[in-house]
N, C-alpha and C. Protein backbone atom coordinates (compact mmCIF):
# COMPACT_ATOMS: atom_id res chain seq x y z
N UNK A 1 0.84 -1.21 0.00
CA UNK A 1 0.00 0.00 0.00
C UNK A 1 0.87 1.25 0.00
N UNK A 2 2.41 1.30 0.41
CA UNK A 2 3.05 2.34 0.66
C UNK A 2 3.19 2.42 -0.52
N UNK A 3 3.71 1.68 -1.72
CA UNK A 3 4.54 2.01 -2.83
C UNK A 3 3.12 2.40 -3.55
N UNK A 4 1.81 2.34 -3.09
CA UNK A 4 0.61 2.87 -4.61
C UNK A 4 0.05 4.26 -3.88
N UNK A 5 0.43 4.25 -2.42
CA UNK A 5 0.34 5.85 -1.99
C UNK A 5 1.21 6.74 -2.45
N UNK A 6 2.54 6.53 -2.76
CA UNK A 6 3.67 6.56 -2.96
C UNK A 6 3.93 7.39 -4.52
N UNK A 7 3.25 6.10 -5.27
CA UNK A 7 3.35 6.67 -7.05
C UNK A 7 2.03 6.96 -7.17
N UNK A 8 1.07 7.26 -6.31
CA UNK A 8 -0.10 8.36 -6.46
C UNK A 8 -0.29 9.66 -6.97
N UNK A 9 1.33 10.04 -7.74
CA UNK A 9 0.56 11.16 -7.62
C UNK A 9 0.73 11.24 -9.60
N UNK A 10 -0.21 11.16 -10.18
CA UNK A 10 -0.01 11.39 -11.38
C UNK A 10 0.81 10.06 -11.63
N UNK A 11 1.40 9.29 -11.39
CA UNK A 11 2.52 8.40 -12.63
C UNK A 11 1.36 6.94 -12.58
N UNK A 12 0.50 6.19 -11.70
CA UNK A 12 -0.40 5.17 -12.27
C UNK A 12 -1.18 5.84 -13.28
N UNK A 13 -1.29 4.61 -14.17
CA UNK A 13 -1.78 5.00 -15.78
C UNK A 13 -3.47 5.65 -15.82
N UNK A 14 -4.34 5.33 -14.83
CA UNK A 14 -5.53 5.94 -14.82
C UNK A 14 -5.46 7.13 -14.35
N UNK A 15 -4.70 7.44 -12.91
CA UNK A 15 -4.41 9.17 -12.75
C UNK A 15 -3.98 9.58 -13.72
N UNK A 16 -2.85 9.42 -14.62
CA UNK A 16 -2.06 9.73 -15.59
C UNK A 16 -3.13 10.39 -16.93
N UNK A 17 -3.73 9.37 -17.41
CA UNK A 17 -4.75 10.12 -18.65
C UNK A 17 -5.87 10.84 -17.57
N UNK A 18 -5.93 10.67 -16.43
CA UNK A 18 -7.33 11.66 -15.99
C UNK A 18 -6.59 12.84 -16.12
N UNK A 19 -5.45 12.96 -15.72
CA UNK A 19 -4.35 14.19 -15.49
C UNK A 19 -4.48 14.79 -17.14
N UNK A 20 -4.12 13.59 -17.85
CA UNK A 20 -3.90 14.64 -19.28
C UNK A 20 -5.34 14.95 -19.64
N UNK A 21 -6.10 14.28 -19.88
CA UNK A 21 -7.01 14.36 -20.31
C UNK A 21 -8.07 16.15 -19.77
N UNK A 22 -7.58 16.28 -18.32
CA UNK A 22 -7.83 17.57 -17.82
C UNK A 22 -6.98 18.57 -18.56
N UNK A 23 -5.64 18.02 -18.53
CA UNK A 23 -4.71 19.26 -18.88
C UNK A 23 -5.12 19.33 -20.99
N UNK A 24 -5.67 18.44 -21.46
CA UNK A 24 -6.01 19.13 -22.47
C UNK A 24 -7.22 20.06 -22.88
N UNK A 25 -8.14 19.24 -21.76
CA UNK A 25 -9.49 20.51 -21.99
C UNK A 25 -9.54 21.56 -22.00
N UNK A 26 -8.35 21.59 -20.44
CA UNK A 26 -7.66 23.10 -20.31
C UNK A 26 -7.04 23.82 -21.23
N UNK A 27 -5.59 23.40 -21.92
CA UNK A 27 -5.51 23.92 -22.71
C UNK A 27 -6.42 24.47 -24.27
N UNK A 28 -7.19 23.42 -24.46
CA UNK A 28 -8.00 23.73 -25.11
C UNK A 28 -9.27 25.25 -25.06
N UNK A 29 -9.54 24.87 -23.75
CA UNK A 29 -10.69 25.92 -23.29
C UNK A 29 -9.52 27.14 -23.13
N UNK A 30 -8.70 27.03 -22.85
CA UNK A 30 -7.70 28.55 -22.92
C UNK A 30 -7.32 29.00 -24.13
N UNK A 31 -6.83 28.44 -24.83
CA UNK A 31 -6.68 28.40 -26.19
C UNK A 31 -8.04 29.19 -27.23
N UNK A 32 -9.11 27.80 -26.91
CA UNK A 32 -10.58 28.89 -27.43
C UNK A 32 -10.69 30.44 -26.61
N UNK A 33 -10.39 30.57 -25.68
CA UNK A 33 -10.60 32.00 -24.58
C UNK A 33 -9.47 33.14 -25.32
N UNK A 34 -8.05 32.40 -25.58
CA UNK A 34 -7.38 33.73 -26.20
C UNK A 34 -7.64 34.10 -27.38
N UNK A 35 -8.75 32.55 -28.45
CA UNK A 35 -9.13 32.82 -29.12
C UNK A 35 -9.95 34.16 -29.86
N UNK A 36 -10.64 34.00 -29.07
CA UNK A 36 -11.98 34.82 -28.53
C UNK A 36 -11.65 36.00 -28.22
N UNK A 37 -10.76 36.52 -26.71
CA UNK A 37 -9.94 37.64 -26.74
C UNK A 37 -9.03 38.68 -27.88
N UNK A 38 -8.48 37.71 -28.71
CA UNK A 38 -8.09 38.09 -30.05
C UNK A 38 -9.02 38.66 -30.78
N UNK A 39 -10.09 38.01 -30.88
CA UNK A 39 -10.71 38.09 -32.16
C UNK A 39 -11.68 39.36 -31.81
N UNK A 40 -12.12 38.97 -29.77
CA UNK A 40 -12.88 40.47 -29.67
C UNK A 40 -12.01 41.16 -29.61
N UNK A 41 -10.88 41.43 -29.74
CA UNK A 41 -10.18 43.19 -30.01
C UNK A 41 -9.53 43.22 -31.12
């Protein structure tokens, strides 16, 4: 149990794509937002 508390944080493969999978929406939804910012000025 120590060593899966341990590599908890992000490196097991299901945290891992929940992790990316956030960090692309994000980038995405920021991306559309400077979009948007651009385009309104």
């Amino acid at each position: 149990m120590s060593k899966g508390s341990r590599v908890s944080h992000g490196y097991c493969p299901d945290c891992f794509d929940r992790t990316m999978e956030r960090a692309q929406g994000w980038l995405l939804a920021r991306s559309a937002g400077n979009r948007g910012l651009a385009l309104g000025r």
